[in-house]
Protein backbone atom coordinates (compact mmCIF):
# COMPACT_ATOMS: atom_id res chain seq x y z
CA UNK A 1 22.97 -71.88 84.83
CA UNK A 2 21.96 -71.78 88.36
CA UNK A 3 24.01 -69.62 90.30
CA UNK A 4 23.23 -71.72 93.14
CA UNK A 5 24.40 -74.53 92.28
CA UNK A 6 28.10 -73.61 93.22
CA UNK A 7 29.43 -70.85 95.09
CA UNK A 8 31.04 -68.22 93.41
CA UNK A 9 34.38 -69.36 93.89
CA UNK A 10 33.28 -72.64 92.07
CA UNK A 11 31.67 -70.91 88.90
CA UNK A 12 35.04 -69.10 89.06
CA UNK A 13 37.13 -72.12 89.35
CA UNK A 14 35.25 -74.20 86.48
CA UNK A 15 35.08 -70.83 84.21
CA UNK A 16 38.72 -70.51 85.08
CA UNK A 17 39.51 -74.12 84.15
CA UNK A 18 37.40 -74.64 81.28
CA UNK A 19 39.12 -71.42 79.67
CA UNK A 20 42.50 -72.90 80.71
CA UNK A 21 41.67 -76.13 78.53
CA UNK A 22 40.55 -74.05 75.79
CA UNK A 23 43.50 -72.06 75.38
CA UNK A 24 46.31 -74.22 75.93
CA UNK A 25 44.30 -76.47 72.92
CA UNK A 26 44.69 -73.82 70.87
CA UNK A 27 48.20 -73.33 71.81
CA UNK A 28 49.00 -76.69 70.85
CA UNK A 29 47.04 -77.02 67.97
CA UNK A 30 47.45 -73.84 66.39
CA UNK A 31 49.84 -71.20 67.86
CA UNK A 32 52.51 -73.60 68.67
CA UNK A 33 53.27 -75.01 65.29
CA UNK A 34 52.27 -71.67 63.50
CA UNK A 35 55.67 -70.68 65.55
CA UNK A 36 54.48 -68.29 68.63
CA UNK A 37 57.39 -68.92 71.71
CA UNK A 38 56.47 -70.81 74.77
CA UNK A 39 57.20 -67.74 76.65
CA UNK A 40 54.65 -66.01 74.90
CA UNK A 41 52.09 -68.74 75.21
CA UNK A 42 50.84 -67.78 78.70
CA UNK A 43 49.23 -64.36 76.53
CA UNK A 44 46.26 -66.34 75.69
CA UNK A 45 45.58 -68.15 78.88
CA UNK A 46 45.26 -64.73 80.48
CA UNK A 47 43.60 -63.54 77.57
CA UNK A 48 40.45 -66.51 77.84
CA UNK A 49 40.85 -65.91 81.51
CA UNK A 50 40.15 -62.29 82.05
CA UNK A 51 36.66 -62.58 80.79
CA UNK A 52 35.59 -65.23 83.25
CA UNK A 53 37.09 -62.77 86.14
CA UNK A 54 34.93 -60.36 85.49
CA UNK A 55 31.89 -61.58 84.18
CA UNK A 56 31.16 -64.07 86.77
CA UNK A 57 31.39 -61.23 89.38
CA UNK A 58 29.26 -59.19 87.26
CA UNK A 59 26.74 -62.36 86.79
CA UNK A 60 26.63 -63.72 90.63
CA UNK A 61 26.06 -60.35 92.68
CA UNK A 62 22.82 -59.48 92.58
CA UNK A 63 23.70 -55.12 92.69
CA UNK A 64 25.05 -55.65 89.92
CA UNK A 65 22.36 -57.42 87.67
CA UNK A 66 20.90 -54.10 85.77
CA UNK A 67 24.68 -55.00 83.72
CA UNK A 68 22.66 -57.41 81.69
CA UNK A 69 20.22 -54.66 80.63
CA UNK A 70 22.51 -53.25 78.27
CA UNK A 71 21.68 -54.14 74.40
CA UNK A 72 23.66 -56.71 73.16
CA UNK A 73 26.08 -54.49 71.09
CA UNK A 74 27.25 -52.64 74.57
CA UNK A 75 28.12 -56.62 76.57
CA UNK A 76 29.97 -57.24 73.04
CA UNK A 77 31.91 -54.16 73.01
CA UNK A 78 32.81 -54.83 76.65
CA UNK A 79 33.82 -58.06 75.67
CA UNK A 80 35.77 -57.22 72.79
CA UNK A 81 37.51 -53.93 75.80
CA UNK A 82 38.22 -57.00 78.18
CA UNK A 83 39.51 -59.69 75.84
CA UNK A 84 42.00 -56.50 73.64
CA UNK A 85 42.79 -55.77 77.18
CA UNK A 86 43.79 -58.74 78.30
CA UNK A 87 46.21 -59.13 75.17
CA UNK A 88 47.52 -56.30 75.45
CA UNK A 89 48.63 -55.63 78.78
CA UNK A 90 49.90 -58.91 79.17
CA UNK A 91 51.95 -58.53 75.88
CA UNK A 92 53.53 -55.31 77.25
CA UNK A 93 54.32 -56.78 80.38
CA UNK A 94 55.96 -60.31 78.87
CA UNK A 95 58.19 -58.07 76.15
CA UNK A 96 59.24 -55.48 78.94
CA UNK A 97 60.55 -58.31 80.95
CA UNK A 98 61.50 -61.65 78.61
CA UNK A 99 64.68 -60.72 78.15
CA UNK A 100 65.40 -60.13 82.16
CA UNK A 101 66.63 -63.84 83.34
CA UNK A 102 63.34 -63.95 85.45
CA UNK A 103 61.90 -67.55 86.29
CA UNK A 104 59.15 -68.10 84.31
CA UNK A 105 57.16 -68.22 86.96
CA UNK A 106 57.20 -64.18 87.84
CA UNK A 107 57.37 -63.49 84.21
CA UNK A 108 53.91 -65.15 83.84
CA UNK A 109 52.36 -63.86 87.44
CA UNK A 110 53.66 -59.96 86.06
CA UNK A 111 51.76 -60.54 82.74
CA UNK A 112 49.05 -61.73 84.28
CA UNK A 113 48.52 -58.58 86.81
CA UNK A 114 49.47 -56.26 83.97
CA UNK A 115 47.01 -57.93 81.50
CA UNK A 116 44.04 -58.80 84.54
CA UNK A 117 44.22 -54.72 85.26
CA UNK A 118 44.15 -53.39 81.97
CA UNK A 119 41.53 -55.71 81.13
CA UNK A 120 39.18 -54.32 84.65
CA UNK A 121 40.15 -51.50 83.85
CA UNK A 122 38.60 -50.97 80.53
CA UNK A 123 35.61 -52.38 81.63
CA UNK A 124 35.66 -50.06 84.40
CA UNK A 125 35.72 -47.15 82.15
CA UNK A 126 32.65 -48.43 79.80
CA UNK A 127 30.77 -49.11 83.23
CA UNK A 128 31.69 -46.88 85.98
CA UNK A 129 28.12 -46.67 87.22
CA UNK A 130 28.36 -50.13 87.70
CA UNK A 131 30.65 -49.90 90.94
CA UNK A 132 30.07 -46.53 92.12
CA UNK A 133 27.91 -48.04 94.94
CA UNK A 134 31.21 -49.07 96.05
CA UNK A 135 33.81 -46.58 95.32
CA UNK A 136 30.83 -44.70 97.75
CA UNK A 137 31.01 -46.75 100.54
């Protein structure tokens, strides 16, 4: 993949998309009729998503490129930190609040925040040399 080809914004928006399709598939296909509850679908759209936000940051700036040194065992770890993340801080954040009358709407938007920073922030902590340049600045 050529990283100019798009802007980073557009390798976001087609990673973001593509994992969108992927997940609401397997929504339909699989978690759906095996009886998970529509409220609870959104879980693995931010799930598929968080990956994409933070690898494709960690892929298109160039300070950040000695990242893909690492052995392979270390990017699947991360991945495995990110994607666990992702689960569960959006779980925590859907059961805290499913039973509040919220639109769905802010129900999904407060899962997604609480599952998008727990997600970072694992990664974070198995790569803090990996933005110190910036906590620096």
């Amino acid at each position: 993949m050529d990283k100019e080809t798009l802007p980073r914004w557009g390798w976001l928006l087609v990673g973001l998309f593509a994992m969108a399709l992927v997940a609401n598939t397997l929504n339909i296909a699989v978690l759906g009729p095996a009886g998970l509850p529509a409220e609870y679908q959104v879980i693995t759209v931010i799930t598929s998503m968080a990956p994409v936000l933070i690898y494709i940051g960690v892929w298109y700036d160039e300070d950040r490129q000695e990242y893909w040194d690492h052995s392979r065992e270390h990017i699947a770890g991360d991945l495995v930190f990110v994607v666990v993340g992702a689960a569960v801080g959006s779980a925590m954040a859907l059961v805290a609040i499913v039973g509040l009358g919220l639109p769905q709407i802010l129900r999904d938007i407060a899962a997604m925040a609480a599952g998008f920073m727990l997600s970072w922030g694992l990664f974070w902590w198995r790569n803090p040399n990996l933005y110190r340049n910036e906590a620096s600045r």
